[in-house]
PDB file of N, CA and C in Angstrom:
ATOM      1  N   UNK A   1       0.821  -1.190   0.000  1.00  0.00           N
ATOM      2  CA  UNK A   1       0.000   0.000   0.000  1.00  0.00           C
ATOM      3  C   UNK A   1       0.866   1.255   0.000  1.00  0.00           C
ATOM      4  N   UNK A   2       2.385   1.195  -0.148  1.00  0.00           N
ATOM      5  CA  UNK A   2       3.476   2.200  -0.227  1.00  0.00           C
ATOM      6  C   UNK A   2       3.037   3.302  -1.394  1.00  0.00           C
ATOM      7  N   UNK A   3       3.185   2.554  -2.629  1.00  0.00           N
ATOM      8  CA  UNK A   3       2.999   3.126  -3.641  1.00  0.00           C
ATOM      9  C   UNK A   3       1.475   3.967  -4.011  1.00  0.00           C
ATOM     10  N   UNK A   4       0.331   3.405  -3.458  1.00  0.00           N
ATOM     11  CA  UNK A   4      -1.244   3.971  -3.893  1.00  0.00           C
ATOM     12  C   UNK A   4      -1.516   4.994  -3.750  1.00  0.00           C
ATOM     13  N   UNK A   5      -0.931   6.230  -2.616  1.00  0.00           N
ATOM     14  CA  UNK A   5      -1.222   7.438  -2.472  1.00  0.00           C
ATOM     15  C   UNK A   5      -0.347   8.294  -4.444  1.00  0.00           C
ATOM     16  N   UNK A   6       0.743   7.747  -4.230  1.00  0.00           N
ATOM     17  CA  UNK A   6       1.525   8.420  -5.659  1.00  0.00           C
ATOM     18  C   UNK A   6       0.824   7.999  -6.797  1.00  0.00           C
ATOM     19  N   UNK A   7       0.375   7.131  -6.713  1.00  0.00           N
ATOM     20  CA  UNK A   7      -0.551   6.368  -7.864  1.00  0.00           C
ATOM     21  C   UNK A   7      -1.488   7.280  -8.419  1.00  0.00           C
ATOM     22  N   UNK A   8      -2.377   7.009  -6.802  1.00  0.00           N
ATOM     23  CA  UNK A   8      -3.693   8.449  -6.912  1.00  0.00           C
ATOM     24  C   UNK A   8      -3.436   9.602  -7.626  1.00  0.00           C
ATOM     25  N   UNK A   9      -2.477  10.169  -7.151  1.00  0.00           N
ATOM     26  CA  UNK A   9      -2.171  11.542  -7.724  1.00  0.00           C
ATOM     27  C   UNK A   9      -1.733  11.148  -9.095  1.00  0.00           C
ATOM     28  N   UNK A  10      -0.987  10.603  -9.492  1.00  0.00           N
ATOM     29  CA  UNK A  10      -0.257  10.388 -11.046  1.00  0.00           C
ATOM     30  C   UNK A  10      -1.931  10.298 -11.630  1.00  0.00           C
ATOM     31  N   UNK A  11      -2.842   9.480 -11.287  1.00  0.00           N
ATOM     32  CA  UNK A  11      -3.960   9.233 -11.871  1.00  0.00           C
ATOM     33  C   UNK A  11      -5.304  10.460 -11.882  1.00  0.00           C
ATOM     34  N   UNK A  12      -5.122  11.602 -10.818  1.00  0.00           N
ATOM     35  CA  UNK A  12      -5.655  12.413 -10.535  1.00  0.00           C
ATOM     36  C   UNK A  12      -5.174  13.958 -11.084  1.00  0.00           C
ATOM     37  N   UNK A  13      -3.985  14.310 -11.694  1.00  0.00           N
ATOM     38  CA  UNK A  13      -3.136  14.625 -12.509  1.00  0.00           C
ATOM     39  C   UNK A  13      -3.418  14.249 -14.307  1.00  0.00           C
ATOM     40  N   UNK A  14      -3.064  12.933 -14.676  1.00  0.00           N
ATOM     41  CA  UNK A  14      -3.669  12.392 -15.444  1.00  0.00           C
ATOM     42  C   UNK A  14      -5.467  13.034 -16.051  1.00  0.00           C
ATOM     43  N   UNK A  15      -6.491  12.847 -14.785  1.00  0.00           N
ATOM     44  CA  UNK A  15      -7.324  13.279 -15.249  1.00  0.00           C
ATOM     45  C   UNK A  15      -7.655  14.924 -15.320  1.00  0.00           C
ATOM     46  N   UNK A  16      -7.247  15.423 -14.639  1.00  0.00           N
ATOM     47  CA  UNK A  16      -7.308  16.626 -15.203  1.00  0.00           C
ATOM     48  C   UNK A  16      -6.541  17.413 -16.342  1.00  0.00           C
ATOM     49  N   UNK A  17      -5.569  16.717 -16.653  1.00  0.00           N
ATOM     50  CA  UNK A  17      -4.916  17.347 -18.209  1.00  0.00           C
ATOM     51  C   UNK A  17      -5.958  16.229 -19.036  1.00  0.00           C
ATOM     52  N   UNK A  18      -6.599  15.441 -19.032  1.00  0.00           N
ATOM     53  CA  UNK A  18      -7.383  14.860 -20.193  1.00  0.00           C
ATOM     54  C   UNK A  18      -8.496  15.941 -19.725  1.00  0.00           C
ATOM     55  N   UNK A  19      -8.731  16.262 -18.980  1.00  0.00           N
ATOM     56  CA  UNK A  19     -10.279  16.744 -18.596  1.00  0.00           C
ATOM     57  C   UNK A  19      -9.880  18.590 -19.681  1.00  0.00           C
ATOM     58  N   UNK A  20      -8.491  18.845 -19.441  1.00  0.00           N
ATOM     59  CA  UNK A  20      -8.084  20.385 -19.895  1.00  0.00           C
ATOM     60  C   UNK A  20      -8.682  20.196 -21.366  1.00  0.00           C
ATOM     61  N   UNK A  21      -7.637  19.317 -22.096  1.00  0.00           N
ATOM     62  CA  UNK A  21      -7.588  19.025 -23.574  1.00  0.00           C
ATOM     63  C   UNK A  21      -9.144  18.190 -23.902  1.00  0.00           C
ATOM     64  N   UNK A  22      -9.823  18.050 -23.189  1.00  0.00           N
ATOM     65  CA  UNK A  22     -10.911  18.151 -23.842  1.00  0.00           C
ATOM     66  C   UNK A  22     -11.767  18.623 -23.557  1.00  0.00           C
ATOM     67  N   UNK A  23     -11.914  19.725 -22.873  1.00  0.00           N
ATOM     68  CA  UNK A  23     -12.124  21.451 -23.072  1.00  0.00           C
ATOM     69  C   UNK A  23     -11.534  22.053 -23.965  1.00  0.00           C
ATOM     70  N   UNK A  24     -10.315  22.305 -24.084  1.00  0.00           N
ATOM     71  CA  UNK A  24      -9.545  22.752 -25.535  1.00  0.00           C
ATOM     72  C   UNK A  24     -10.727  22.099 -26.675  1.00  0.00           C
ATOM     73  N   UNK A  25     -10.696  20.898 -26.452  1.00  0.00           N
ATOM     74  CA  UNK A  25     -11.216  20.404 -27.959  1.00  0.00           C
ATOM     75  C   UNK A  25     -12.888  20.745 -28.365  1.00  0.00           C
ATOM     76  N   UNK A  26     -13.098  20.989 -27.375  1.00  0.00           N
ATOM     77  CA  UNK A  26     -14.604  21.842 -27.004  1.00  0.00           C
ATOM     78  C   UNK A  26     -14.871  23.837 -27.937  1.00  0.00           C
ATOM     79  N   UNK A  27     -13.917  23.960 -27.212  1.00  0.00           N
ATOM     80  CA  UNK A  27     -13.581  25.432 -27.327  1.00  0.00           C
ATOM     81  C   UNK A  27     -13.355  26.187 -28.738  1.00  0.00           C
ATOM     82  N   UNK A  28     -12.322  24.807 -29.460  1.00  0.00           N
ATOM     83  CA  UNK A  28     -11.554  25.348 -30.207  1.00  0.00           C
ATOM     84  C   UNK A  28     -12.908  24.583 -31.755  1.00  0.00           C
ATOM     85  N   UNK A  29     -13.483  23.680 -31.395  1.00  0.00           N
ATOM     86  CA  UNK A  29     -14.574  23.590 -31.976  1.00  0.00           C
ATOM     87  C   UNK A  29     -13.941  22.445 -32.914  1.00  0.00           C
ATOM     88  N   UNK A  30     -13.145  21.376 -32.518  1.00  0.00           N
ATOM     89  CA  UNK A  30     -12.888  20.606 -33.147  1.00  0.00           C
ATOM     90  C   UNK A  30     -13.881  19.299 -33.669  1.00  0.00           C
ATOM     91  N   UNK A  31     -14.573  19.052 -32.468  1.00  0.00           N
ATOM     92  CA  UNK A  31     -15.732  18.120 -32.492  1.00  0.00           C
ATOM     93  C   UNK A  31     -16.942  18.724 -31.846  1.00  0.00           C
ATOM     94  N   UNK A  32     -18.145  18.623 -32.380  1.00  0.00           N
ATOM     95  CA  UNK A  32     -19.082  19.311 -31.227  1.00  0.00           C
ATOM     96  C   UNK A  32     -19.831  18.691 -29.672  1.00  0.00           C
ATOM     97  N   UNK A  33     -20.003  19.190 -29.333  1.00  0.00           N
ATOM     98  CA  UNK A  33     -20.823  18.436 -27.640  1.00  0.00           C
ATOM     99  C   UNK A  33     -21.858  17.569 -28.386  1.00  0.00           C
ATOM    100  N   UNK A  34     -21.515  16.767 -27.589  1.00  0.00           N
ATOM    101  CA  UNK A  34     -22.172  15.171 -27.658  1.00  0.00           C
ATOM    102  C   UNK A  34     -22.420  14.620 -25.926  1.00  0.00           C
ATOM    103  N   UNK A  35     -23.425  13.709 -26.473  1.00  0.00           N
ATOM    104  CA  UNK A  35     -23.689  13.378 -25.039  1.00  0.00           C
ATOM    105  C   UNK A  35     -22.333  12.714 -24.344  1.00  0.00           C
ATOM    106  N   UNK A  36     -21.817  12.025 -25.334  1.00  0.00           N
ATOM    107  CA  UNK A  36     -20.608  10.923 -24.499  1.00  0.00           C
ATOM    108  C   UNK A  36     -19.546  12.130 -24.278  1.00  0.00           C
ATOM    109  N   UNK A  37     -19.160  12.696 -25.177  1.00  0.00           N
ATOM    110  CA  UNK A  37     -18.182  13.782 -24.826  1.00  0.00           C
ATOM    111  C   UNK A  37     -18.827  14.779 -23.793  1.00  0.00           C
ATOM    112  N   UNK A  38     -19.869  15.186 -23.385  1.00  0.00           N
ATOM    113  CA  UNK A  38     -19.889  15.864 -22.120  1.00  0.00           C
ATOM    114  C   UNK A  38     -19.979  14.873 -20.806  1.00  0.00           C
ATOM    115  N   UNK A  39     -20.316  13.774 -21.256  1.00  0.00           N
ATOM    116  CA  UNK A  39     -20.238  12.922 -19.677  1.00  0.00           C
ATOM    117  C   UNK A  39     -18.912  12.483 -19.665  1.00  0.00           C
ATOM    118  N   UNK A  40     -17.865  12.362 -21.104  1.00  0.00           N
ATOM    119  CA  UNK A  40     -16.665  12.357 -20.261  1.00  0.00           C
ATOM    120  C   UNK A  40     -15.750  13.298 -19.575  1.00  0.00           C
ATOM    121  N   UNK A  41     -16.044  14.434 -20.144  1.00  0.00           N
ATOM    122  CA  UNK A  41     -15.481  15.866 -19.564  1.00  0.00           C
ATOM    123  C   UNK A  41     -16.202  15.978 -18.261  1.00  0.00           C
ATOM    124  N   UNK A  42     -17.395  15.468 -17.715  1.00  0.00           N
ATOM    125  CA  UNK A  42     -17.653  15.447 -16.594  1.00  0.00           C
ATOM    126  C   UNK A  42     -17.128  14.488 -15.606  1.00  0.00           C
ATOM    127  N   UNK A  43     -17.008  13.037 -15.866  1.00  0.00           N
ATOM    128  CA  UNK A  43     -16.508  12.207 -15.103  1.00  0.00           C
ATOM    129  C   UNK A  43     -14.973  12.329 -14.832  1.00  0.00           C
ATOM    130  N   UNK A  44     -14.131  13.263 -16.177  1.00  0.00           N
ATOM    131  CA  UNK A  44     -12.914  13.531 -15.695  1.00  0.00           C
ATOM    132  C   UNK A  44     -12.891  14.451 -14.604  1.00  0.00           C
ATOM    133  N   UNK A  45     -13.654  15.562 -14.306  1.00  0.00           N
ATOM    134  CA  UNK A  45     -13.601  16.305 -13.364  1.00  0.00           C
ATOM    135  C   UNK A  45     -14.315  15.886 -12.058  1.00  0.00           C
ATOM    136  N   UNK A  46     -14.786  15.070 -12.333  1.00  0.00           N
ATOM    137  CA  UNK A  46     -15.409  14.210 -10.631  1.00  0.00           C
ATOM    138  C   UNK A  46     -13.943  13.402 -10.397  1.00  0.00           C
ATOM    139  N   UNK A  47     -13.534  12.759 -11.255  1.00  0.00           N
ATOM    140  CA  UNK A  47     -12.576  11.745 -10.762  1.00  0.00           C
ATOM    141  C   UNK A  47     -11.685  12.342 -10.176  1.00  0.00           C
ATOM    142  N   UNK A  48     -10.786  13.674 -10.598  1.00  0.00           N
ATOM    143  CA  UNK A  48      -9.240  14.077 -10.783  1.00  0.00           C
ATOM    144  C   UNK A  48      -9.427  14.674  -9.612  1.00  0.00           C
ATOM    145  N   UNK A  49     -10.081  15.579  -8.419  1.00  0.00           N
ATOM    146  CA  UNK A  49     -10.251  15.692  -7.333  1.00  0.00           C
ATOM    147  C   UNK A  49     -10.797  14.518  -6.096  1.00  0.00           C
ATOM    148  N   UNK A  50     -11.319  13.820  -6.635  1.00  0.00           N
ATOM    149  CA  UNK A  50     -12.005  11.987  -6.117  1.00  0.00           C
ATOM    150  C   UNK A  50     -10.303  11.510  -5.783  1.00  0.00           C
ATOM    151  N   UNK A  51      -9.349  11.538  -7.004  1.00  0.00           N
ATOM    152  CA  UNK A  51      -8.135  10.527  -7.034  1.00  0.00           C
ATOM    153  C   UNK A  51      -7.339  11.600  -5.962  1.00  0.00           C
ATOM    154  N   UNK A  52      -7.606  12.331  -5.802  1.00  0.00           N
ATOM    155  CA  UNK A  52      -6.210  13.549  -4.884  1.00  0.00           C
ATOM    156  C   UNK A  52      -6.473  13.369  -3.825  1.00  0.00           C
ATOM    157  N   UNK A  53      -8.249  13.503  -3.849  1.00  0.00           N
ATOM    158  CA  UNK A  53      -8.455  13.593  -2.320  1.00  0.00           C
ATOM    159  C   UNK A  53      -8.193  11.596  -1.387  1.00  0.00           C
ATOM    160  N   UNK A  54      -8.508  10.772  -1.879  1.00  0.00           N
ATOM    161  CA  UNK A  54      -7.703   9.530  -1.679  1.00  0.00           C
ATOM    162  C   UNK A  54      -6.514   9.432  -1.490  1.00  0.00           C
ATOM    163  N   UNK A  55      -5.847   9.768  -2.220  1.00  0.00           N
ATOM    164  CA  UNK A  55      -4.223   9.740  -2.299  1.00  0.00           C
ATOM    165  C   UNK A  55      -3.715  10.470  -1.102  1.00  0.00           C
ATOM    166  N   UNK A  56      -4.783  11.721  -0.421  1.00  0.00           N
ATOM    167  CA  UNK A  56      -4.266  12.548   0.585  1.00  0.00           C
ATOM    168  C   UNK A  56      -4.993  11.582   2.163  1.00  0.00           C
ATOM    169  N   UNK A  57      -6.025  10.891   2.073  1.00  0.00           N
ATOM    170  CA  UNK A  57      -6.787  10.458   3.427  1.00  0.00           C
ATOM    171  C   UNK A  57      -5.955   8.584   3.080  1.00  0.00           C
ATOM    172  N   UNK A  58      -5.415   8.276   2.393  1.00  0.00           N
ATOM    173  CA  UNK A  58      -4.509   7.023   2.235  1.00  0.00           C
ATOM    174  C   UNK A  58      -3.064   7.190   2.443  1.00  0.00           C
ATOM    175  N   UNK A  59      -2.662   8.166   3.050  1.00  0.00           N
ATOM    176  CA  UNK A  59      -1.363   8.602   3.965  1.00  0.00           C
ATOM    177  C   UNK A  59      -0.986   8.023   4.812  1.00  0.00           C
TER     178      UNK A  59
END
């Protein structure tokens, strides 16, 4: 269980630069909003604070 707090974060990190760049890809009007593309831009931003805050109460 050494390693799972660094994990969290690498994975909570992880989701928020996917969660950025696909906002960018939103913005910049590459593809338009779709249902699957807004529930994944949403589940990245539930997760990437979900994975930090674990990684911080698994200390």
């Amino acid at each position: 269980m050494k390693g799972t707090p660094l994990y969290l974060r690498w994975l909570g990190l992880l989701c928020a630069v996917m969660a950025v760049f696909c906002l960018g890809v939103f913005l910049i009007g590459y593809k338009d909003l779709s249902f699957g593309r807004v529930a994944t831009f949403l589940a990245l931003c539930v997760a990437s604070p979900v994975c930090f805050w674990l990684s911080k109460r698994l200390k």
